[in-house]
PDB file of N, CA and C in Angstrom:
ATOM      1  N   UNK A   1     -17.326  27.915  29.822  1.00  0.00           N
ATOM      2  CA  UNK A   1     -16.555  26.763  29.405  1.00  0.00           C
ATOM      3  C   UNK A   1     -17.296  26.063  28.269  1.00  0.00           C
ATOM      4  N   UNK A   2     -16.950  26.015  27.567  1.00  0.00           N
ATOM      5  CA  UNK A   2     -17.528  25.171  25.943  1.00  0.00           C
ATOM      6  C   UNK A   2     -17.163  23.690  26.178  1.00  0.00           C
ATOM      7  N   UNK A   3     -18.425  22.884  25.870  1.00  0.00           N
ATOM      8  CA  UNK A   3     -17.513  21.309  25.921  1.00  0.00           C
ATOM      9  C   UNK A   3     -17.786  20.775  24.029  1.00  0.00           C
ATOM     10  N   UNK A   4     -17.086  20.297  23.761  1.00  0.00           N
ATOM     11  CA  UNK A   4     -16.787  19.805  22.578  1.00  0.00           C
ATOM     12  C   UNK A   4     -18.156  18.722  22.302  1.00  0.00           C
ATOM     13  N   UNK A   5     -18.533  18.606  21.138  1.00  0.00           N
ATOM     14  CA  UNK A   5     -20.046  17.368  21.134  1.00  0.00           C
ATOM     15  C   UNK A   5     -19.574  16.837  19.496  1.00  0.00           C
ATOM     16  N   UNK A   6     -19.656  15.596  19.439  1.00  0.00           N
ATOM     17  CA  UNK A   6     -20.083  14.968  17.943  1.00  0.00           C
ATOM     18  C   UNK A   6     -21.336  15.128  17.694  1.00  0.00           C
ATOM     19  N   UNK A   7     -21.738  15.298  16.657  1.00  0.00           N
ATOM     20  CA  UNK A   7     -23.346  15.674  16.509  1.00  0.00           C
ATOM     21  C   UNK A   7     -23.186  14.927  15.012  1.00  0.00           C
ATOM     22  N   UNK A   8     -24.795  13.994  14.675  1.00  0.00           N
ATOM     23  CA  UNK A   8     -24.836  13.775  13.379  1.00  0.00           C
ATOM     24  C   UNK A   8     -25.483  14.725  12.965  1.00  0.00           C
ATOM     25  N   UNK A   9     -25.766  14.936  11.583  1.00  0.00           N
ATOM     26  CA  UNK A   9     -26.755  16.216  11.162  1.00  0.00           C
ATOM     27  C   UNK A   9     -27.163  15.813   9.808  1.00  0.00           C
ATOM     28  N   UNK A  10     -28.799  15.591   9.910  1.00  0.00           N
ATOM     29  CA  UNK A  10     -29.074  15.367   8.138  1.00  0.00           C
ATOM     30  C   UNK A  10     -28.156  16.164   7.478  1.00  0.00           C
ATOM     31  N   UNK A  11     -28.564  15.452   5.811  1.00  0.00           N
ATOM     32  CA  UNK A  11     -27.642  16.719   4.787  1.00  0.00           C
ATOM     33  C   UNK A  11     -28.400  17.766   4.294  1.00  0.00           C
ATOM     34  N   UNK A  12     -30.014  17.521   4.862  1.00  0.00           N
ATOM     35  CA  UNK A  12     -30.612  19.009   4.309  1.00  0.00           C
ATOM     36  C   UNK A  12     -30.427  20.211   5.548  1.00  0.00           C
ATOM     37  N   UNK A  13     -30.030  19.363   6.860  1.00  0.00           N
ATOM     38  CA  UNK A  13     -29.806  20.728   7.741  1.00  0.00           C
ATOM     39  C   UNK A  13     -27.971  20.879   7.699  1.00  0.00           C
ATOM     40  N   UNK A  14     -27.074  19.713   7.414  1.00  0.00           N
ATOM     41  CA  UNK A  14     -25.541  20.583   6.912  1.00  0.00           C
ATOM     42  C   UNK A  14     -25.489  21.483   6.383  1.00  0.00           C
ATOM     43  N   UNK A  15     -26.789  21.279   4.841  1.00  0.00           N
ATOM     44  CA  UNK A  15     -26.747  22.439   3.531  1.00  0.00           C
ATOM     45  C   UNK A  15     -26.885  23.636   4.891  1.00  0.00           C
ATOM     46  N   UNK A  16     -28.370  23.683   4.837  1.00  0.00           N
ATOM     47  CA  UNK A  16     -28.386  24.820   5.859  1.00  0.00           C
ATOM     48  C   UNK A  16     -27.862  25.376   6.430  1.00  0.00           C
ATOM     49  N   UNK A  17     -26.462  24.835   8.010  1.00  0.00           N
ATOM     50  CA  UNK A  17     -26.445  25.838   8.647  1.00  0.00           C
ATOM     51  C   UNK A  17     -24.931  25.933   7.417  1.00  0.00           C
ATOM     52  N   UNK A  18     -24.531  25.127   6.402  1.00  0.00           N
ATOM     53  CA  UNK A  18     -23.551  25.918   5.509  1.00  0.00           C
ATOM     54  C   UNK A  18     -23.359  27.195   5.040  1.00  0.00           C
ATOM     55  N   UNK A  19     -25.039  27.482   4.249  1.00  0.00           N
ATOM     56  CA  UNK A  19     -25.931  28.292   3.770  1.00  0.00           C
ATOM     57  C   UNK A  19     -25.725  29.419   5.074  1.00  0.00           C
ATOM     58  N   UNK A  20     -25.978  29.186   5.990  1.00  0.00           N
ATOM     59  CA  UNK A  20     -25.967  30.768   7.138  1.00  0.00           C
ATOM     60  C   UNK A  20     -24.251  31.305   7.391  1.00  0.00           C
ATOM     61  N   UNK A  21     -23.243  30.056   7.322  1.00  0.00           N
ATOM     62  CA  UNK A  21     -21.608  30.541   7.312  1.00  0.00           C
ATOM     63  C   UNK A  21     -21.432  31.058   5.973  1.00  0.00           C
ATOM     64  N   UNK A  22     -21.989  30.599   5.008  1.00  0.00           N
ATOM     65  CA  UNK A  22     -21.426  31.162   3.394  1.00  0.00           C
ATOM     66  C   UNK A  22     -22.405  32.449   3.385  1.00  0.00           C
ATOM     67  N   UNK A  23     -23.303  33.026   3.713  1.00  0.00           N
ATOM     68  CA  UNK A  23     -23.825  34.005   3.731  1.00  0.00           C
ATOM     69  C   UNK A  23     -23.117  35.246   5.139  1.00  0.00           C
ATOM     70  N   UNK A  24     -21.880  34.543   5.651  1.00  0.00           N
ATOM     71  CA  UNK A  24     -21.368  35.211   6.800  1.00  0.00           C
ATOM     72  C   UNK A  24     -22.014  35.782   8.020  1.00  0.00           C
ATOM     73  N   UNK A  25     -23.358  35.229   8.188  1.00  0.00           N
ATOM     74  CA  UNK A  25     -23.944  35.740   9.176  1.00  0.00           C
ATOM     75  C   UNK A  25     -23.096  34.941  10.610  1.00  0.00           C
ATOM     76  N   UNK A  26     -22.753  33.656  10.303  1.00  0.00           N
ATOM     77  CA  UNK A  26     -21.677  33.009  10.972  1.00  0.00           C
ATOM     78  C   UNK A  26     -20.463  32.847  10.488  1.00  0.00           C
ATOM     79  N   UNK A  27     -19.341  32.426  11.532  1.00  0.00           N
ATOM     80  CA  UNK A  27     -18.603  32.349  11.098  1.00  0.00           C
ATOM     81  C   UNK A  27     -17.797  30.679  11.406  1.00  0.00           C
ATOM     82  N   UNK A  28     -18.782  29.947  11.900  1.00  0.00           N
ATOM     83  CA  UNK A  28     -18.370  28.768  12.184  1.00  0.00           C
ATOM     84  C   UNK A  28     -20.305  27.635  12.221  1.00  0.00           C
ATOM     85  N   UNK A  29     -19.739  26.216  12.723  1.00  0.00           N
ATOM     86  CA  UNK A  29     -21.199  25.422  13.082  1.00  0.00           C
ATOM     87  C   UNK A  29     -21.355  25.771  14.265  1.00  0.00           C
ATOM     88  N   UNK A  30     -19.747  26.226  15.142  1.00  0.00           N
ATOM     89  CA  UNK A  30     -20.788  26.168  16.512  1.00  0.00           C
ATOM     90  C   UNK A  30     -21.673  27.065  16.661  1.00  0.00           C
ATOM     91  N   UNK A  31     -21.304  28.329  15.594  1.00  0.00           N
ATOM     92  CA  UNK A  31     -22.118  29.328  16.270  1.00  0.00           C
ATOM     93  C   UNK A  31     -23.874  29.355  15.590  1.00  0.00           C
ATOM     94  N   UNK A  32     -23.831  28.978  14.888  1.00  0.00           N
ATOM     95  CA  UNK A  32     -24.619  28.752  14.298  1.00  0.00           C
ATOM     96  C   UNK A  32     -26.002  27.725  15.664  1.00  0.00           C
ATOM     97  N   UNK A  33     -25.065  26.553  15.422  1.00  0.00           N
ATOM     98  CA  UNK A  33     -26.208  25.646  16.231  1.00  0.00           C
ATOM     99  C   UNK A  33     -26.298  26.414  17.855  1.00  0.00           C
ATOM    100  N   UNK A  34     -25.136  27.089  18.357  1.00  0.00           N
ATOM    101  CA  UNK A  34     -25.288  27.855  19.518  1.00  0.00           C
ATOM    102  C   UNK A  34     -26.657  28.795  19.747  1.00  0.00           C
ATOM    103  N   UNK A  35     -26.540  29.465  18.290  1.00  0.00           N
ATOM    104  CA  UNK A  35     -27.543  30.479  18.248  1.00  0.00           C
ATOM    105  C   UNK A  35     -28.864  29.769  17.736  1.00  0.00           C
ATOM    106  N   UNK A  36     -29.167  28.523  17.735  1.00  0.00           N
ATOM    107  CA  UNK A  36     -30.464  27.709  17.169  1.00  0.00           C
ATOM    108  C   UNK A  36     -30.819  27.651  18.696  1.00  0.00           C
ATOM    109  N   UNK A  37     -29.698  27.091  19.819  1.00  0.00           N
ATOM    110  CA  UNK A  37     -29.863  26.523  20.648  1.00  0.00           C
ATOM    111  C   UNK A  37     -30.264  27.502  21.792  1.00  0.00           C
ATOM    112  N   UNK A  38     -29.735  28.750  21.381  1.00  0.00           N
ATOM    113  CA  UNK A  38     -30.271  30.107  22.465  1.00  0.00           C
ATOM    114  C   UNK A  38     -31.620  30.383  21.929  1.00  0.00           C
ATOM    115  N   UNK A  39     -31.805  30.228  20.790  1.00  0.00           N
ATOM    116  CA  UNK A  39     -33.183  30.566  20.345  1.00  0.00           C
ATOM    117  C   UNK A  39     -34.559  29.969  20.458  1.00  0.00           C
ATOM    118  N   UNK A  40     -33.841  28.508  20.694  1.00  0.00           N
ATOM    119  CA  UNK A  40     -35.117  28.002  21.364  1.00  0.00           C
ATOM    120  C   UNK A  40     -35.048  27.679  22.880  1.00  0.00           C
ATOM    121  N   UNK A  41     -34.569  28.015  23.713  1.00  0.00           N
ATOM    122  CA  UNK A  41     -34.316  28.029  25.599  1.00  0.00           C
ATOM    123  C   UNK A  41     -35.614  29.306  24.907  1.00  0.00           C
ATOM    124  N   UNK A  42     -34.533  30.713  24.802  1.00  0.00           N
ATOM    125  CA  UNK A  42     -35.905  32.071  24.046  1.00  0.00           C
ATOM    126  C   UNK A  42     -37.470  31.457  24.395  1.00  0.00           C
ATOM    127  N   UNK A  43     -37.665  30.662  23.306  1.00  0.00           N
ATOM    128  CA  UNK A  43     -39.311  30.259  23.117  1.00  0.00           C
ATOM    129  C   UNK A  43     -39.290  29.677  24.130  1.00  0.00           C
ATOM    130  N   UNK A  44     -38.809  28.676  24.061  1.00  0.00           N
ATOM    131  CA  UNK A  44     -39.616  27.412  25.740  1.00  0.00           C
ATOM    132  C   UNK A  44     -40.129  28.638  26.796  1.00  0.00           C
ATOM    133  N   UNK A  45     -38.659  29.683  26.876  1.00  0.00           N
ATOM    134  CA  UNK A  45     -39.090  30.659  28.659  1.00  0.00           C
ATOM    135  C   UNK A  45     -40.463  31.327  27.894  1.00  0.00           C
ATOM    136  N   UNK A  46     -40.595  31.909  26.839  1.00  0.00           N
ATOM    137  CA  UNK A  46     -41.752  32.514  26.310  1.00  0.00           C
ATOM    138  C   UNK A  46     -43.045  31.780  26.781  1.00  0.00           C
ATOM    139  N   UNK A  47     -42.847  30.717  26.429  1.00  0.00           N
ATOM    140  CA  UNK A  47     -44.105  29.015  26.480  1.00  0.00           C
ATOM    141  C   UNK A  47     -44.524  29.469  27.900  1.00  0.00           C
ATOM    142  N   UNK A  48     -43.828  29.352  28.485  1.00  0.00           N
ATOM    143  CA  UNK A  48     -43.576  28.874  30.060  1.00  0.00           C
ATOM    144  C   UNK A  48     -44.560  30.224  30.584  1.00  0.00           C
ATOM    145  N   UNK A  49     -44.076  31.488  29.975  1.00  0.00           N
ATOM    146  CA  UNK A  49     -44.651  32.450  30.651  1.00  0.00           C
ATOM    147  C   UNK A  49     -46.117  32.388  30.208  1.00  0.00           C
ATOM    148  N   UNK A  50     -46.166  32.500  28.894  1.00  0.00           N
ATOM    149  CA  UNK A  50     -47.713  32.238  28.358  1.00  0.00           C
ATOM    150  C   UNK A  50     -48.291  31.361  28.923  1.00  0.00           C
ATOM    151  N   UNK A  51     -47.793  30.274  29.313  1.00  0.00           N
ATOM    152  CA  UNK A  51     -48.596  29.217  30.297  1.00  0.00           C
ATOM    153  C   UNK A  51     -49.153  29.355  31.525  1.00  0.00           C
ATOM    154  N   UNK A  52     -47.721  30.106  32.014  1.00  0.00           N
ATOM    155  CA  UNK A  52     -47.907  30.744  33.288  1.00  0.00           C
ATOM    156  C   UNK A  52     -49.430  31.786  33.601  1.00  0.00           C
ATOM    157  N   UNK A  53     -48.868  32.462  32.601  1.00  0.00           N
ATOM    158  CA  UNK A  53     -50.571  33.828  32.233  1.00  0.00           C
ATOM    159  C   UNK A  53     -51.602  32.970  32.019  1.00  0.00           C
ATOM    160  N   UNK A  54     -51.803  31.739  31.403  1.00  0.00           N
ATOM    161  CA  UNK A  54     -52.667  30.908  30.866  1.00  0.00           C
ATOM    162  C   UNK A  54     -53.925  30.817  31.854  1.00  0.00           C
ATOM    163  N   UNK A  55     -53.065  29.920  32.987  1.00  0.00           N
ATOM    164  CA  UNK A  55     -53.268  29.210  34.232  1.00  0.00           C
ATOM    165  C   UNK A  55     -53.746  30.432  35.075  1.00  0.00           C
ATOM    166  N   UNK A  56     -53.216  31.501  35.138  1.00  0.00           N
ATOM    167  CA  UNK A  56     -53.503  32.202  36.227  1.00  0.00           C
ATOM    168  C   UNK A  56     -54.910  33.016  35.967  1.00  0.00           C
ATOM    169  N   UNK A  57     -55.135  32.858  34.419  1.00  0.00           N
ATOM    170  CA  UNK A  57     -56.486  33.519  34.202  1.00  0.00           C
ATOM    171  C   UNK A  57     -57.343  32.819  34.124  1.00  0.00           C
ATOM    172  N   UNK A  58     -57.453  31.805  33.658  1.00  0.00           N
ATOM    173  CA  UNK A  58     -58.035  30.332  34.207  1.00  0.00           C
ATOM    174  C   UNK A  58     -58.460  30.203  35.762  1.00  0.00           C
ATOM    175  N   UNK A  59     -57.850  30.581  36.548  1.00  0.00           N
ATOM    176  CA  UNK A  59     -57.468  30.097  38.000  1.00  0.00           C
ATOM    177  C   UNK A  59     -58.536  31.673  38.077  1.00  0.00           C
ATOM    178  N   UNK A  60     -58.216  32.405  37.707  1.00  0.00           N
ATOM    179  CA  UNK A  60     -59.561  34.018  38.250  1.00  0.00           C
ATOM    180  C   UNK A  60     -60.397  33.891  37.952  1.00  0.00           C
ATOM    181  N   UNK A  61     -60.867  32.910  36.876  1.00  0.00           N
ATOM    182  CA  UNK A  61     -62.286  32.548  36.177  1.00  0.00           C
ATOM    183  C   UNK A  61     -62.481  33.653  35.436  1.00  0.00           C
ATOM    184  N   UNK A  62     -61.717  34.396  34.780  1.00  0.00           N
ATOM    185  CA  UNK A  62     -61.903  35.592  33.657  1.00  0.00           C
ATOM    186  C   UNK A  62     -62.963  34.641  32.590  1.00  0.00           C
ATOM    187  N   UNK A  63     -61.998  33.846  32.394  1.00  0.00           N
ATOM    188  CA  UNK A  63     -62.532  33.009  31.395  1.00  0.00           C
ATOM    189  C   UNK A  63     -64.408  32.907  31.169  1.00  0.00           C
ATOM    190  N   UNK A  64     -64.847  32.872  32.040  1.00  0.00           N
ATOM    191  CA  UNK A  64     -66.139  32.258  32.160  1.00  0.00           C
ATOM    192  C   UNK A  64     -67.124  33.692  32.179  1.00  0.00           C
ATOM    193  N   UNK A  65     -66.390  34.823  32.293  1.00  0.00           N
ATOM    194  CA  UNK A  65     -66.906  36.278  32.523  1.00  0.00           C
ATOM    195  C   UNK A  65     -67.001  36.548  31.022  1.00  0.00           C
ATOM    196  N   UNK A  66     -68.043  37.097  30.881  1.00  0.00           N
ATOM    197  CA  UNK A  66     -68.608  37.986  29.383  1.00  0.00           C
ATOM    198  C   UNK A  66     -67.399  38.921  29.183  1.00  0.00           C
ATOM    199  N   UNK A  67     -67.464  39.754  28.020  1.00  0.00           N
ATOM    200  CA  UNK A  67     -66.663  41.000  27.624  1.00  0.00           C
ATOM    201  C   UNK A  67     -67.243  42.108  28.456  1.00  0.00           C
ATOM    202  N   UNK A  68     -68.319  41.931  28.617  1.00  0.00           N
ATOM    203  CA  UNK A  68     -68.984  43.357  29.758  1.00  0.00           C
ATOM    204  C   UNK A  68     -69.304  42.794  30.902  1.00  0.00           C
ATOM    205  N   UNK A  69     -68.896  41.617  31.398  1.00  0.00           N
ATOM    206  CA  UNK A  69     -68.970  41.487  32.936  1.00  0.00           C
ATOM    207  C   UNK A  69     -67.382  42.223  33.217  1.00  0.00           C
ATOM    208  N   UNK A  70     -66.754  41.700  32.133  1.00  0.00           N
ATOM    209  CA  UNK A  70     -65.038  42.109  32.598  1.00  0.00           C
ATOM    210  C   UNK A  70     -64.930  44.107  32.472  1.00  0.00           C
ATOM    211  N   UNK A  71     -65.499  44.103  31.491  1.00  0.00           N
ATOM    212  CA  UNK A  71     -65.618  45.666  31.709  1.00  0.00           C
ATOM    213  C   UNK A  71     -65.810  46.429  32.550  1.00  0.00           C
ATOM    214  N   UNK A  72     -67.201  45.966  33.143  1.00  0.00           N
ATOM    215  CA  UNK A  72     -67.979  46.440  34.545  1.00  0.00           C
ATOM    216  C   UNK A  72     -66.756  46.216  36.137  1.00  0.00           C
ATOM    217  N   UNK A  73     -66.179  45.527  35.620  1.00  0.00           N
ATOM    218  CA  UNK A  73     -65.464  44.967  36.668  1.00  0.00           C
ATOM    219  C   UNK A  73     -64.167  45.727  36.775  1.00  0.00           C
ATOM    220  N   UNK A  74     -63.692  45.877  35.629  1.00  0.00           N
ATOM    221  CA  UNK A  74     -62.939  47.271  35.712  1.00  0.00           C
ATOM    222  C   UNK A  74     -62.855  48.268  35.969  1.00  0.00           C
ATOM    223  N   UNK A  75     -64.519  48.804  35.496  1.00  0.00           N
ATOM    224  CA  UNK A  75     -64.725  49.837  35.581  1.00  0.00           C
ATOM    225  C   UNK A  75     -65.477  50.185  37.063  1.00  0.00           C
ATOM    226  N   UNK A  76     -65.428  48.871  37.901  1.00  0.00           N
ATOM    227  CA  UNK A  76     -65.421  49.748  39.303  1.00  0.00           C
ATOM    228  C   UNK A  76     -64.794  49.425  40.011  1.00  0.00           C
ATOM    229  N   UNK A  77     -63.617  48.507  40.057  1.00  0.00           N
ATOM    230  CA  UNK A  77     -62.250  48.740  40.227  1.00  0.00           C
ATOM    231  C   UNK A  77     -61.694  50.029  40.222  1.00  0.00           C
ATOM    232  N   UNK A  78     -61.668  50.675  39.088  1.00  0.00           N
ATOM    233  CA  UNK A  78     -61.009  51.716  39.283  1.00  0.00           C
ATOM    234  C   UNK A  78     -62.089  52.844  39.271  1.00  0.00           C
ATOM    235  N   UNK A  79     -63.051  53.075  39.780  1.00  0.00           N
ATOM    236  CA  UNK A  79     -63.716  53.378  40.563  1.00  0.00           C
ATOM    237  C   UNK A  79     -63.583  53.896  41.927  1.00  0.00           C
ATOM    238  N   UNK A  80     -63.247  52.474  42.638  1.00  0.00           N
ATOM    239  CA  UNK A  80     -62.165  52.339  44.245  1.00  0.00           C
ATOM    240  C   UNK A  80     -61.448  52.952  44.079  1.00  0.00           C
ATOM    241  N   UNK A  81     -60.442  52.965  42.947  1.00  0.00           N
ATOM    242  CA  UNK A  81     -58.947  53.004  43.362  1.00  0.00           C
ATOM    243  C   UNK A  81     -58.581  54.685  42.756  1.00  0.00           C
ATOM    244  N   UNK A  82     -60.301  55.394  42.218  1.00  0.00           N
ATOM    245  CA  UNK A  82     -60.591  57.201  42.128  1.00  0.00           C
ATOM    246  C   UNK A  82     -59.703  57.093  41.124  1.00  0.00           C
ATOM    247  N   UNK A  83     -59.699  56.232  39.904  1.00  0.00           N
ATOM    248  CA  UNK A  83     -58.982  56.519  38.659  1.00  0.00           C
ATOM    249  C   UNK A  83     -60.491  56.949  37.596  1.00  0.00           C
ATOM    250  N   UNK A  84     -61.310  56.514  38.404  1.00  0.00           N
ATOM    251  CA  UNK A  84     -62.559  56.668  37.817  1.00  0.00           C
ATOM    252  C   UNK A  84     -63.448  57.662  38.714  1.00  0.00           C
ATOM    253  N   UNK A  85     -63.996  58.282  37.964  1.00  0.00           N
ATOM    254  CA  UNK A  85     -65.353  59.110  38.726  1.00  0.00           C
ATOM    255  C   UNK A  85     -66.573  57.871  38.907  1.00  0.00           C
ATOM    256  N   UNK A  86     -67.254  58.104  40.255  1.00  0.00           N
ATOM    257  CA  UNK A  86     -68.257  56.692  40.757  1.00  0.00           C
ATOM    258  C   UNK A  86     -69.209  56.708  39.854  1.00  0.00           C
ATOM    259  N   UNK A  87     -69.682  55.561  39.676  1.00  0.00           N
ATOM    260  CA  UNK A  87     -70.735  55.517  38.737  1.00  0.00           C
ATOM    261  C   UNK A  87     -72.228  55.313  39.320  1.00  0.00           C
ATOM    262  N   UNK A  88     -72.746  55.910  38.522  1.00  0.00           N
ATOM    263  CA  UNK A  88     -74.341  56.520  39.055  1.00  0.00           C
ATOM    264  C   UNK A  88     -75.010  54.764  39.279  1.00  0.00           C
ATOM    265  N   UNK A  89     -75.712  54.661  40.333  1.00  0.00           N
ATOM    266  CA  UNK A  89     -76.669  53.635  40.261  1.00  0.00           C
ATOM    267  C   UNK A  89     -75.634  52.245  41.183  1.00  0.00           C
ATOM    268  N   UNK A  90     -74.403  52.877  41.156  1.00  0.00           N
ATOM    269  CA  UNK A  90     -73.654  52.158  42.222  1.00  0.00           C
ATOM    270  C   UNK A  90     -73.221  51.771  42.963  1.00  0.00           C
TER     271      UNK A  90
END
């Protein structure tokens, strides 16, 4: 269901989404601001997930681990899990 909106709009973003209907990539404003408006929900869920990953590596304390503590740590991880042959001295 579409609901109808008055919207003001500077005149350097009218030119604009004019500029995207006269180039026919649209064929109207709604679709235009529709597709501004799907495009950024897009980023925010993007944000959200990166945040999400942010926090959760934060929260494992990766963060605070060297490049070769994290290595080592992999590498006997999968070790356990016989994706790796055991390592000597271990």
């Amino acid at each position: 269901m579409a609901i109808r909106a008055t919207l003001s709009i500077s005149e350097p973003n009218a030119k604009w989404i004019q500029a995207q209907i006269d180039s026919k990539e649209f064929s109207s404003r709604s679709e235009v601001l529709n597709d501004l408006i799907r495009r950024a929900r897009e980023i925010e869920a993007v944000r959200d997930r990166l945040k999400a990953a942010e926090d959760s590596v934060l929260e494992s304390g990766w963060v605070t681990k060297t490049s070769d503590e994290m290595l080592e740590s992999f590498a006997e991880r999968a070790s356990r899990d016989g994706q790796l042959p055991a390592r000597s001295g271990s």
